[in-house]
N, C-alpha and C. Protein backbone atom coordinates (compact mmCIF):
# COMPACT_ATOMS: atom_id res chain seq x y z
N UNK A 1 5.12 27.53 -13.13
CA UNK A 1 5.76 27.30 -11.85
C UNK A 1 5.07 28.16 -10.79
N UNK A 2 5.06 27.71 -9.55
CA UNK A 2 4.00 28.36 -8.51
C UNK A 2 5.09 29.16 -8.02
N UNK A 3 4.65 29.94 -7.07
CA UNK A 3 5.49 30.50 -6.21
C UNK A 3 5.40 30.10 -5.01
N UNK A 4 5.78 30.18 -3.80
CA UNK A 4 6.21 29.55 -2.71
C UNK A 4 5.20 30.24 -1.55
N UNK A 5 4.83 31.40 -2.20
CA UNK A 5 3.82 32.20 -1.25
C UNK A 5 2.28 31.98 -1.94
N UNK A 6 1.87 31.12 -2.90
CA UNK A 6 0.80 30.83 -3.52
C UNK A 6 -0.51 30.51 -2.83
N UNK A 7 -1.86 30.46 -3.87
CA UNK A 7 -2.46 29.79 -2.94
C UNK A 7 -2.52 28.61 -2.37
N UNK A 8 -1.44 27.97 -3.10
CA UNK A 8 -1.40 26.03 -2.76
C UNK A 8 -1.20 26.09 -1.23
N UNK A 9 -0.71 27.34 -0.33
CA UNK A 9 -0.38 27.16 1.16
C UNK A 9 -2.20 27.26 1.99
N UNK A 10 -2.63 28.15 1.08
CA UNK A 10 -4.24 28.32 2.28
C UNK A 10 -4.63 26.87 2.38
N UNK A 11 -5.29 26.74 4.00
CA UNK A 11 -5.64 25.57 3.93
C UNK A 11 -6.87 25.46 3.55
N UNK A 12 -7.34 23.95 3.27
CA UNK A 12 -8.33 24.43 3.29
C UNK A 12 -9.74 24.33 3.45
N UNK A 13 -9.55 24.45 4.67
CA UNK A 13 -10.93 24.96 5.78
C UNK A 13 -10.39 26.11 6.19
N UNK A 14 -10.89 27.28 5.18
CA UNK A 14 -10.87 28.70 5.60
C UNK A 14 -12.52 29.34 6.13
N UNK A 15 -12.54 29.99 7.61
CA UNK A 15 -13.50 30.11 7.92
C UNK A 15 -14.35 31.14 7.48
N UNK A 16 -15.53 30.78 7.56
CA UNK A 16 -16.18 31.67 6.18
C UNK A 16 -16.09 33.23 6.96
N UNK A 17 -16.07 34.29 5.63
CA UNK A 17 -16.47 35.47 6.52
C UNK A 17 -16.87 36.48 5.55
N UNK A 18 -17.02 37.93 5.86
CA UNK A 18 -17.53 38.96 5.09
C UNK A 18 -16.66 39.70 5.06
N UNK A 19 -15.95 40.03 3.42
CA UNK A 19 -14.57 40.87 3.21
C UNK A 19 -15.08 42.25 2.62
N UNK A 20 -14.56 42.87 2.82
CA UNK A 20 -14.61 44.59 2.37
C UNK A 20 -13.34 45.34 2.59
N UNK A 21 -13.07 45.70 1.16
CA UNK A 21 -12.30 45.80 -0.01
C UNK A 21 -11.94 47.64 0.65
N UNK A 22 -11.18 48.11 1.07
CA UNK A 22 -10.68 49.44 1.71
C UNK A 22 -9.03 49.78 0.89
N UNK A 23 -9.05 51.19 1.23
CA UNK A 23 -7.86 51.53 0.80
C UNK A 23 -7.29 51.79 2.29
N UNK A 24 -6.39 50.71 2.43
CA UNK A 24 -5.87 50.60 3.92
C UNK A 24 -4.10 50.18 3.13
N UNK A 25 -3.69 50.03 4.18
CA UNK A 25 -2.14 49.25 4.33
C UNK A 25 -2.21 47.41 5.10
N UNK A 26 -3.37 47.38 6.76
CA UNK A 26 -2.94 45.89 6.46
C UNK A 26 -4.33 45.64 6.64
N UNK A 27 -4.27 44.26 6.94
CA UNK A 27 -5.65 43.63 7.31
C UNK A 27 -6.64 43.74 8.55
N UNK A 28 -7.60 43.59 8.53
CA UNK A 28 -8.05 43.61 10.19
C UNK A 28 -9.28 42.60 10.08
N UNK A 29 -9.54 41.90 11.35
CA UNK A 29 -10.66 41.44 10.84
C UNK A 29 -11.21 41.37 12.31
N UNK A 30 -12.76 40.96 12.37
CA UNK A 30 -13.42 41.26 13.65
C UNK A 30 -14.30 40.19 13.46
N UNK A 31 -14.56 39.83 14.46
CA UNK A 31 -16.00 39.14 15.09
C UNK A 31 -17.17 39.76 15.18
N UNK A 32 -18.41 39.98 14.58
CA UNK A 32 -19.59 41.01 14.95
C UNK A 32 -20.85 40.21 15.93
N UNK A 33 -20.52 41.22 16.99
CA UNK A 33 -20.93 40.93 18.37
C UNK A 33 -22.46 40.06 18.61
N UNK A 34 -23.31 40.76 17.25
CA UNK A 34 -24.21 40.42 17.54
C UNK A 34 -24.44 39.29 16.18
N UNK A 35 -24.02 39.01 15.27
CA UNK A 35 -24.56 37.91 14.24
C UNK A 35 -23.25 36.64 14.40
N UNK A 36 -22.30 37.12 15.05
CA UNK A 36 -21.30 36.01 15.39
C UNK A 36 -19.92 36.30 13.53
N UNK A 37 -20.75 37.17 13.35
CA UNK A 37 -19.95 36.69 11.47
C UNK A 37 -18.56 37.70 11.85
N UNK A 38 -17.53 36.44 10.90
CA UNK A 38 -15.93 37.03 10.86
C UNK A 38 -16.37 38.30 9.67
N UNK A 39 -15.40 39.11 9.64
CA UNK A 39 -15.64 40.64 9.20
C UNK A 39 -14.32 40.97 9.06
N UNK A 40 -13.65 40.60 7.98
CA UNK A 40 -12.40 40.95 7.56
C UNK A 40 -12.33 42.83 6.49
N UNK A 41 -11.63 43.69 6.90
CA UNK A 41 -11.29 44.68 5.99
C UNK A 41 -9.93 44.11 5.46
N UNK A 42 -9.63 44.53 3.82
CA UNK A 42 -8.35 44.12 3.99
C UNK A 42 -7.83 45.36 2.53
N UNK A 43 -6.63 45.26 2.27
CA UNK A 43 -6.30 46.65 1.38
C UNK A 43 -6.87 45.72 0.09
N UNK A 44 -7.01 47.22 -0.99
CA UNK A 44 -7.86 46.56 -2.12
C UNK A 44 -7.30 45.98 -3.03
N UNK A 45 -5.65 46.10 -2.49
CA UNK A 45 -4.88 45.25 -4.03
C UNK A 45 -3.74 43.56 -2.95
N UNK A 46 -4.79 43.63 -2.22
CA UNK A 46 -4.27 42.25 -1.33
C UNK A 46 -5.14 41.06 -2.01
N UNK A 47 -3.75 40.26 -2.66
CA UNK A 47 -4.58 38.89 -3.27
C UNK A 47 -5.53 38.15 -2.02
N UNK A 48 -6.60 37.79 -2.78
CA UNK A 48 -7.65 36.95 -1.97
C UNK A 48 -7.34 35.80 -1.64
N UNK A 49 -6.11 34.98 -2.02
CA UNK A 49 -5.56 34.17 -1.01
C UNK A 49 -4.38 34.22 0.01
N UNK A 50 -4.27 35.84 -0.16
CA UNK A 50 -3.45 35.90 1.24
C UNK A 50 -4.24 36.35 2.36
N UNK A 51 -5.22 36.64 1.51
CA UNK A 51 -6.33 37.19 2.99
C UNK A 51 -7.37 35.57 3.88
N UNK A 52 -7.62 34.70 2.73
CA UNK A 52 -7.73 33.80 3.11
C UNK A 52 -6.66 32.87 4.38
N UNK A 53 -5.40 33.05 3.41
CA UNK A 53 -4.49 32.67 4.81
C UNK A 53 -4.65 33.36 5.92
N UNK A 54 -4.82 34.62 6.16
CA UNK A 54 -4.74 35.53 7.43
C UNK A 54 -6.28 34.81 8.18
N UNK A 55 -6.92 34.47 7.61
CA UNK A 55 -8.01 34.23 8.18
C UNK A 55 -7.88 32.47 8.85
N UNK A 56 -7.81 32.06 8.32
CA UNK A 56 -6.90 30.32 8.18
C UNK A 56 -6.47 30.29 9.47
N UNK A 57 -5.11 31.00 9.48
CA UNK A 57 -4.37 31.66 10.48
C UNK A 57 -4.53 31.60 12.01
N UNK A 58 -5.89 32.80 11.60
CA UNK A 58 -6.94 33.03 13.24
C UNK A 58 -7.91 32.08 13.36
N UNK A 59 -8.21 30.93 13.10
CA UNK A 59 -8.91 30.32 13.24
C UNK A 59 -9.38 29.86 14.94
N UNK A 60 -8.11 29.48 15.56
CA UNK A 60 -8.29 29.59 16.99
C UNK A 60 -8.85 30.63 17.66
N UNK A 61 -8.41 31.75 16.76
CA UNK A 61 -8.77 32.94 17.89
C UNK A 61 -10.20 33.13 17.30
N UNK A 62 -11.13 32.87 16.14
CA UNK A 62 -12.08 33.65 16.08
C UNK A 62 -12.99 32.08 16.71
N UNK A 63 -12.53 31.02 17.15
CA UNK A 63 -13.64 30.10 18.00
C UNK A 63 -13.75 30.89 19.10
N UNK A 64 -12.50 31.47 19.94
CA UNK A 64 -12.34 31.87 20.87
C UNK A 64 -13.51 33.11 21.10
N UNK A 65 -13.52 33.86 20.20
CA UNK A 65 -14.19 35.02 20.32
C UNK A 65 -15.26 34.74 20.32
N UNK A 66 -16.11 33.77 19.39
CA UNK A 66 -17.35 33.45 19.12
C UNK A 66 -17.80 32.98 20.77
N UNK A 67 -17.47 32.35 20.91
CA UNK A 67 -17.54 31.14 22.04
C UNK A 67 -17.94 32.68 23.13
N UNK A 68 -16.76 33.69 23.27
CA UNK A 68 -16.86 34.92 24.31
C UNK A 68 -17.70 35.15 24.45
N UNK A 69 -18.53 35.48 23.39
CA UNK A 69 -19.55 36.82 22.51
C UNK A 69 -20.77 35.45 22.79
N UNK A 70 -20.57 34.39 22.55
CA UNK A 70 -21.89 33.52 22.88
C UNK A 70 -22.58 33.70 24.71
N UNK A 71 -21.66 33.78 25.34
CA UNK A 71 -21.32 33.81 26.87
C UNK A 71 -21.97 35.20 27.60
N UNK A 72 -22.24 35.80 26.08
CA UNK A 72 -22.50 37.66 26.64
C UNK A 72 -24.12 37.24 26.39
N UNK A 73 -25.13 37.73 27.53
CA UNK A 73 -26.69 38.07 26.87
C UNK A 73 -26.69 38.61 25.69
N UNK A 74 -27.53 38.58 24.88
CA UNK A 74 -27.98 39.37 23.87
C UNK A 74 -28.35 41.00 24.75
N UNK A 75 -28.08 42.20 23.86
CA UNK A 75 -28.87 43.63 24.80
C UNK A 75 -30.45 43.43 25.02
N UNK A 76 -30.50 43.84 25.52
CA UNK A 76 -31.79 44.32 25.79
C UNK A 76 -32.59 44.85 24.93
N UNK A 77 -33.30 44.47 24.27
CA UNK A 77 -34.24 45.61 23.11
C UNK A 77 -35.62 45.68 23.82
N UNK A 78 -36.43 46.43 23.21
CA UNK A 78 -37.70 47.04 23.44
C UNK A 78 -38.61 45.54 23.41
N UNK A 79 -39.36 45.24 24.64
CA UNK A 79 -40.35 44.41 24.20
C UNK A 79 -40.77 43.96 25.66
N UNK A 80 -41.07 42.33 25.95
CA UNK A 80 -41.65 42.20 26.77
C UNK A 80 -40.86 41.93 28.12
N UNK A 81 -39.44 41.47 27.51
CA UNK A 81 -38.50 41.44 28.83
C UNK A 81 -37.86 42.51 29.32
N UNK A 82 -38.16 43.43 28.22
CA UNK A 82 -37.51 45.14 28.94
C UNK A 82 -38.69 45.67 29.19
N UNK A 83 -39.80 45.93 29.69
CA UNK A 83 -41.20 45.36 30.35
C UNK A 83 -40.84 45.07 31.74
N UNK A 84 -40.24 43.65 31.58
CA UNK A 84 -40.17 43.11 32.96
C UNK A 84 -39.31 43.54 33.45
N UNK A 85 -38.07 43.67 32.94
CA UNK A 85 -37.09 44.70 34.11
C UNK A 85 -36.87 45.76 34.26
N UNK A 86 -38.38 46.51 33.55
CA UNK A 86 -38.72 48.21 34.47
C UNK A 86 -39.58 47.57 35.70
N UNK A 87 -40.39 46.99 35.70
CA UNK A 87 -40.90 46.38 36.67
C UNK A 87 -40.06 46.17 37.49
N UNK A 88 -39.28 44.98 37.75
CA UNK A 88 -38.41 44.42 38.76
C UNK A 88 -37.68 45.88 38.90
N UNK A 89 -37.20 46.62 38.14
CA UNK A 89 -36.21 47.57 38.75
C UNK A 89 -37.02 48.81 39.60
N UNK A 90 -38.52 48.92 38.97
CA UNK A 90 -39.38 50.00 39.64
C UNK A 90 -39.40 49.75 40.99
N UNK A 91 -40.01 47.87 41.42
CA UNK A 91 -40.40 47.55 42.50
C UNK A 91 -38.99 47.78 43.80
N UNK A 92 -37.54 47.56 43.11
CA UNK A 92 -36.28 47.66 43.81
C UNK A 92 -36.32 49.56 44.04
N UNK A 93 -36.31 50.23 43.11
CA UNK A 93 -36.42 51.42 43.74
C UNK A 93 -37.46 52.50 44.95
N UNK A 94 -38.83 51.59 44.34
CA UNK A 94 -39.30 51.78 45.88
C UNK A 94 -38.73 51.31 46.91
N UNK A 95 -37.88 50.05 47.17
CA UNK A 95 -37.53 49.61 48.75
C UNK A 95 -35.90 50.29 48.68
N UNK A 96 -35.03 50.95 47.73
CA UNK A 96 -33.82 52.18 47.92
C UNK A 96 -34.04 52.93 47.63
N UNK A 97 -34.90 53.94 47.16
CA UNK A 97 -34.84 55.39 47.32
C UNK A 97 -34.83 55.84 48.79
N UNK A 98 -35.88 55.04 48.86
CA UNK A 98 -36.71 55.86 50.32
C UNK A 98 -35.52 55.40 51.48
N UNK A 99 -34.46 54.46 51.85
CA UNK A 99 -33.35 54.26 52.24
C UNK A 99 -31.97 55.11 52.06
N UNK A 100 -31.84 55.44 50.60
CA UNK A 100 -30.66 55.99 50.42
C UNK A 100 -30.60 57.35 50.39
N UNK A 101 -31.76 58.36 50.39
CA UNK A 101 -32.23 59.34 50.16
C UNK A 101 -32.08 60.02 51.42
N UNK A 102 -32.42 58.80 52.66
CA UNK A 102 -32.43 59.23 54.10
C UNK A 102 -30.87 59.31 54.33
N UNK A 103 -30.38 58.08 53.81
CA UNK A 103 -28.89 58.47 53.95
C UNK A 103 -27.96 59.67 53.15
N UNK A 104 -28.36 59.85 52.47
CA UNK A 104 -27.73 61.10 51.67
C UNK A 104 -28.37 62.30 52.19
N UNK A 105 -29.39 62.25 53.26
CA UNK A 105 -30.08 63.51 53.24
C UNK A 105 -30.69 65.04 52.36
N UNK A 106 -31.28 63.64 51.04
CA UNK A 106 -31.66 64.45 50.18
C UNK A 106 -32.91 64.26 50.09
N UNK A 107 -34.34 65.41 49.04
CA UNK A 107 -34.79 65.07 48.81
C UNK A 107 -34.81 63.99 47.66
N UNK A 108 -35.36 62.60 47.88
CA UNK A 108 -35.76 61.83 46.40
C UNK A 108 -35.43 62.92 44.62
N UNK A 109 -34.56 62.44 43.96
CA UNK A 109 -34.46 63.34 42.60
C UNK A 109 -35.29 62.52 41.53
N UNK A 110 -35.74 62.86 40.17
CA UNK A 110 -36.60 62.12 39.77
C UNK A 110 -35.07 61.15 38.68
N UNK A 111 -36.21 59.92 38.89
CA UNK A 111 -35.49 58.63 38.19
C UNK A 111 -35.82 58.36 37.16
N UNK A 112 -35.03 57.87 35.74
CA UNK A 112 -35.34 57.63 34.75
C UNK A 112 -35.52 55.99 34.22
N UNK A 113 -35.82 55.53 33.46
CA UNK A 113 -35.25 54.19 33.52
C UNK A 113 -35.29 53.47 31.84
N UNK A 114 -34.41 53.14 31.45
CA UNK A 114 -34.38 53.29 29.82
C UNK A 114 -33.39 52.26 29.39
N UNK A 115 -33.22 51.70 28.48
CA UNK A 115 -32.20 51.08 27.80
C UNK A 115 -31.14 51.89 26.97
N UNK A 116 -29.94 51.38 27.63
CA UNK A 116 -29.08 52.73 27.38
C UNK A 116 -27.69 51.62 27.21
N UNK A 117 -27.28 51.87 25.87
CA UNK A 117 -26.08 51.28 25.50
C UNK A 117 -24.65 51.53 25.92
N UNK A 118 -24.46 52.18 26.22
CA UNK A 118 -22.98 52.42 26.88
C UNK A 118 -22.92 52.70 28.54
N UNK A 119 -23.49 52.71 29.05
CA UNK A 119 -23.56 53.14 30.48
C UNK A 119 -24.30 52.62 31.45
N UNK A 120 -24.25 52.08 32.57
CA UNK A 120 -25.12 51.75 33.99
C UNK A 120 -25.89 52.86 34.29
N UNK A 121 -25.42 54.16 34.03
CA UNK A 121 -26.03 55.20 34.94
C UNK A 121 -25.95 56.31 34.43
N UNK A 122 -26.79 57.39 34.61
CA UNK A 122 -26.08 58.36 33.94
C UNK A 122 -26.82 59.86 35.69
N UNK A 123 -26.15 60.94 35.56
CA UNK A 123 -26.67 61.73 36.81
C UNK A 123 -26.68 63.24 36.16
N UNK A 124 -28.22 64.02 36.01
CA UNK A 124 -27.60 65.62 35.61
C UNK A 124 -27.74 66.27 36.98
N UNK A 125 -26.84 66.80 37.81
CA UNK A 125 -26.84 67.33 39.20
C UNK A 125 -27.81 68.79 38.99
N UNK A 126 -27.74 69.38 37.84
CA UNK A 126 -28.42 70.62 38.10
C UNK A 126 -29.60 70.32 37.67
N UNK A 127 -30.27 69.10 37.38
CA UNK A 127 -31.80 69.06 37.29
C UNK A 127 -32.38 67.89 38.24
N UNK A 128 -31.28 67.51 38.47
CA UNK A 128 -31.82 66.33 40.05
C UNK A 128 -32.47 65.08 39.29
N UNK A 129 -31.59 64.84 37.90
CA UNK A 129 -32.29 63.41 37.09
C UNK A 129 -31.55 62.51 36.90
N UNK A 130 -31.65 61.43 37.50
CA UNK A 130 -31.06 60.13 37.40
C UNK A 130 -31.51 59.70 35.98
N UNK A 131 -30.49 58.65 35.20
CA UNK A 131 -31.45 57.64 34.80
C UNK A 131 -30.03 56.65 34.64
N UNK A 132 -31.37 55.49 35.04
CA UNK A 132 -30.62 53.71 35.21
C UNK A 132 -31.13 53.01 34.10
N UNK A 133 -29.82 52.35 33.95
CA UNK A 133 -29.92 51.82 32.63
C UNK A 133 -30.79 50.07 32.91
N UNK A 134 -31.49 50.20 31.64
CA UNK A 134 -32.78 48.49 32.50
C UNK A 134 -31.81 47.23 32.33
N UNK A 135 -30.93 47.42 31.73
CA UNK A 135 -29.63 46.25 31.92
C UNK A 135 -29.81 45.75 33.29
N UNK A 136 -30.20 46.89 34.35
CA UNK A 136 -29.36 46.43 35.65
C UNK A 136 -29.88 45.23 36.24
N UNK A 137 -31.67 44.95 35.93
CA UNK A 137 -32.73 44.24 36.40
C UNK A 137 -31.81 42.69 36.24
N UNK A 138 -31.09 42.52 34.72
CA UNK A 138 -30.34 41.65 34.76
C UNK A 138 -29.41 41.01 35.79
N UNK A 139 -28.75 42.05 35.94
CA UNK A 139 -27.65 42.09 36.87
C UNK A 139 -27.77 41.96 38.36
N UNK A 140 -29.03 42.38 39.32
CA UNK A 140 -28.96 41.53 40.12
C UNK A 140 -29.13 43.17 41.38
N UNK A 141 -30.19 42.74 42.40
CA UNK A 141 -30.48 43.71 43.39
C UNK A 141 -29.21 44.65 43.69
N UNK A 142 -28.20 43.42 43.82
CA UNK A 142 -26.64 44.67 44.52
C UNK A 142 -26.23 45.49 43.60
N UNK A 143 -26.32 44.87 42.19
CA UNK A 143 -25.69 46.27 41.27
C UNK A 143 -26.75 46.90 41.12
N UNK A 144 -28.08 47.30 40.56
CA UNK A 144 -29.06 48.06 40.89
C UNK A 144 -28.56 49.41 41.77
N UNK A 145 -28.48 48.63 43.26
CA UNK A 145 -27.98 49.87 44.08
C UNK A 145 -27.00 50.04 44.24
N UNK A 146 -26.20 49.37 43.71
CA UNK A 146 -24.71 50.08 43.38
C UNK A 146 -24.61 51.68 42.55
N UNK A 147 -25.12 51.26 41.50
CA UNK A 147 -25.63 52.21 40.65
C UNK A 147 -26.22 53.08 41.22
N UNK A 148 -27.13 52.52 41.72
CA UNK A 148 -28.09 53.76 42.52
C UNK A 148 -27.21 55.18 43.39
N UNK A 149 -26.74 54.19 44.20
CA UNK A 149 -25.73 54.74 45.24
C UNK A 149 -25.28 55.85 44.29
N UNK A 150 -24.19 55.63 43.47
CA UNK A 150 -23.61 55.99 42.43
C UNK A 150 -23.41 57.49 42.01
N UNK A 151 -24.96 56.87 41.81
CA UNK A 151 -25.35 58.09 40.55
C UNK A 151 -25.86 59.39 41.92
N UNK A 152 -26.45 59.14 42.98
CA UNK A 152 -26.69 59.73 44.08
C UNK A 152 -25.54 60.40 44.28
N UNK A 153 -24.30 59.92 44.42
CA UNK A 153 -23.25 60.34 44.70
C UNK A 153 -22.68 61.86 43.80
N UNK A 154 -23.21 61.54 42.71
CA UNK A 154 -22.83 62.76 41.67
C UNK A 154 -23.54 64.06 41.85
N UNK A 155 -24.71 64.03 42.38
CA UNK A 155 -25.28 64.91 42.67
C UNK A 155 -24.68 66.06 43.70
N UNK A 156 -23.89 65.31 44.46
CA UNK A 156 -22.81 66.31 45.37
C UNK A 156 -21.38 66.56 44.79
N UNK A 157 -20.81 65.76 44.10
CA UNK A 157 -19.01 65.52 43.58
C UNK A 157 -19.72 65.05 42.34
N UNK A 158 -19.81 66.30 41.21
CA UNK A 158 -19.98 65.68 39.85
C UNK A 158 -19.06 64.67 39.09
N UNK A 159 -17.83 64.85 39.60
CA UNK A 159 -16.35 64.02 38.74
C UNK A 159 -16.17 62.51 39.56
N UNK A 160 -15.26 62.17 39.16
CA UNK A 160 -14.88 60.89 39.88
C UNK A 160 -13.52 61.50 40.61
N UNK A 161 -13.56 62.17 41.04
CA UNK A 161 -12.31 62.80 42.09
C UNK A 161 -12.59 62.14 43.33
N UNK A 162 -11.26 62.42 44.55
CA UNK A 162 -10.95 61.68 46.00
C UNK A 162 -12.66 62.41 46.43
N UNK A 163 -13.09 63.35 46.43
CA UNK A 163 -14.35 63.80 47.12
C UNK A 163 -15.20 62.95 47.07
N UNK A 164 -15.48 62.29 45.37
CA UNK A 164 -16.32 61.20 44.80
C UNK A 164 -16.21 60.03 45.90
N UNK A 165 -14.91 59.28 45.64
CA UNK A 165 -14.21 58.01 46.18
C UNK A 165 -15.13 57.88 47.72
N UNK A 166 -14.77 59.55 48.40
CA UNK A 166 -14.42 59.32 49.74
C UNK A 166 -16.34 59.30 50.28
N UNK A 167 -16.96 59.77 49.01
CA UNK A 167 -18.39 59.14 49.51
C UNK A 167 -18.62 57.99 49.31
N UNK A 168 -18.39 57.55 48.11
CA UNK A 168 -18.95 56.03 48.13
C UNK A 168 -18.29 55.38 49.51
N UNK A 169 -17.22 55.56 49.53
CA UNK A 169 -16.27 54.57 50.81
C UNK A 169 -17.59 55.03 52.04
N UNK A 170 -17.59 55.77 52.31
CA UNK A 170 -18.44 56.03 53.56
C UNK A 170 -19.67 55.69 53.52
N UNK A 171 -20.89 55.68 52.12
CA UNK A 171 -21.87 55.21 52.25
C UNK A 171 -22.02 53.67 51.69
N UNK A 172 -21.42 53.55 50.59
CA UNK A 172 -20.63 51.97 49.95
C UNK A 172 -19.94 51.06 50.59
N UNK A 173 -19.18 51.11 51.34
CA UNK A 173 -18.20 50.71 51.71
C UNK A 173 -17.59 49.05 50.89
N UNK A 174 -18.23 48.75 50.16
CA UNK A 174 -18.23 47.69 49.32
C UNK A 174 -18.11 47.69 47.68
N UNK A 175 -18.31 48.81 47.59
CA UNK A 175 -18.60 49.64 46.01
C UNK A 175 -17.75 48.65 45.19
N UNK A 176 -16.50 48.64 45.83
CA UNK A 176 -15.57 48.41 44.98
C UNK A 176 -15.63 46.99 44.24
N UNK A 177 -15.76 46.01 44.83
CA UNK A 177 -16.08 45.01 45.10
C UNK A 177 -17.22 44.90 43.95
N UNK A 178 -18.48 45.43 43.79
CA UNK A 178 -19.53 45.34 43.19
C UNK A 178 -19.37 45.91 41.81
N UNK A 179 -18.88 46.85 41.51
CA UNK A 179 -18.03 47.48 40.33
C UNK A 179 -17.20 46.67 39.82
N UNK A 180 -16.34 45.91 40.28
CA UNK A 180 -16.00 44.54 39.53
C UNK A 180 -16.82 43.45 39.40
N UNK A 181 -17.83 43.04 39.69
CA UNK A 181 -18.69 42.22 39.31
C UNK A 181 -19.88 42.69 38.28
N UNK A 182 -19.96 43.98 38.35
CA UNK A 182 -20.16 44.65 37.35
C UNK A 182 -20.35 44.64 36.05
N UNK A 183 -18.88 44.84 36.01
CA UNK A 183 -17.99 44.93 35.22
C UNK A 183 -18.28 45.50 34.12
N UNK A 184 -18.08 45.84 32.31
CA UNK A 184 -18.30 47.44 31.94
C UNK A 184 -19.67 46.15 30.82
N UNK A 185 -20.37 47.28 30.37
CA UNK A 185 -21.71 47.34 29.84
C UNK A 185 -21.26 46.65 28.02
């Protein structure tokens, strides 16, 4: 006699995925960003057709995700198109340094330019070194100097405090606006 919670309930078109066997309490499962594959953890004494159901289950949601994650560029890796957008981003910082530098009334600080996974920007104020992340070449002249702006900005108001705010507002005046189109890395 079956039981009522059996596997006779999985349906079945269960979507394929990669399980790993943890000493947990419940299930979790993920989408991996970059090969598209479902990625279920689940506890190690959970029958394999209830994990199948959980997966069954999400079926809507992991088209959903795929479909997201299809919609995102691939990063940037080392080669001939991160090449081209030190280029495009070199040629954009010659025509804003020499602009924003006058407006900040600083000397030019030296610029870095790198592929950098978590961040647009990064600023060390006590060595006067930018560096922009080559994502930005993607993204388009206004975020470039959004960023730019930005990271300029830290060099006087290291934090994101009202001091921060109240420069961008005065030399930005649009920041805000561009930081949501942005949007995070």
């Amino acid at each position: 006699m079956t039981r009522p919670d059996s596997a006779e309930l999985v349906p079945a078109s269960v979507p394929a995925y990669v399980l790993t066997r943890k000493r947990m309490r419940t299930v979790r499962m993920r989408v991996d960003s970059r090969t598209l594959e479902v990625r279920v953890s689940a506890p190690l004494t959970m029958p394999l057709w209830r994990i199948d159901a959980f997966v069954a289950s999400r079926r809507d949601w992991i088209a959903e995700r795929r479909a997201e994650l299809e919609s995102v560029p691939m990063p940037l890796v080392r080669g001939r198109e991160a090449q081209e957008c030190r280029a495009m981003l070199e040629e954009w910082l010659d025509a804003l340094m020499p602009v924003w530098c006058a407006e900040f009334d600083i000397v030019p600080p030296h610029v870095s330019l790198r592929i950098m996974r978590t961040q647009w920007g990064s600023c060390r104020a006590a060595t006067r070194r930018i560096t922009l992340n080559l994502e930005l070449a993607r993204r388009g002249f206004d975020m470039a100097e959004y960023v730019l702006v930005h990271e300029l900005a830290h060099l006087f108001e290291l934090n994101h405090g009202p001091r921060f705010y109240a420069l961008m507002d005065h030399h930005l005046p649009d920041w805000r606006e561009r930081k949501a189109r942005l949007g995070p890395l």
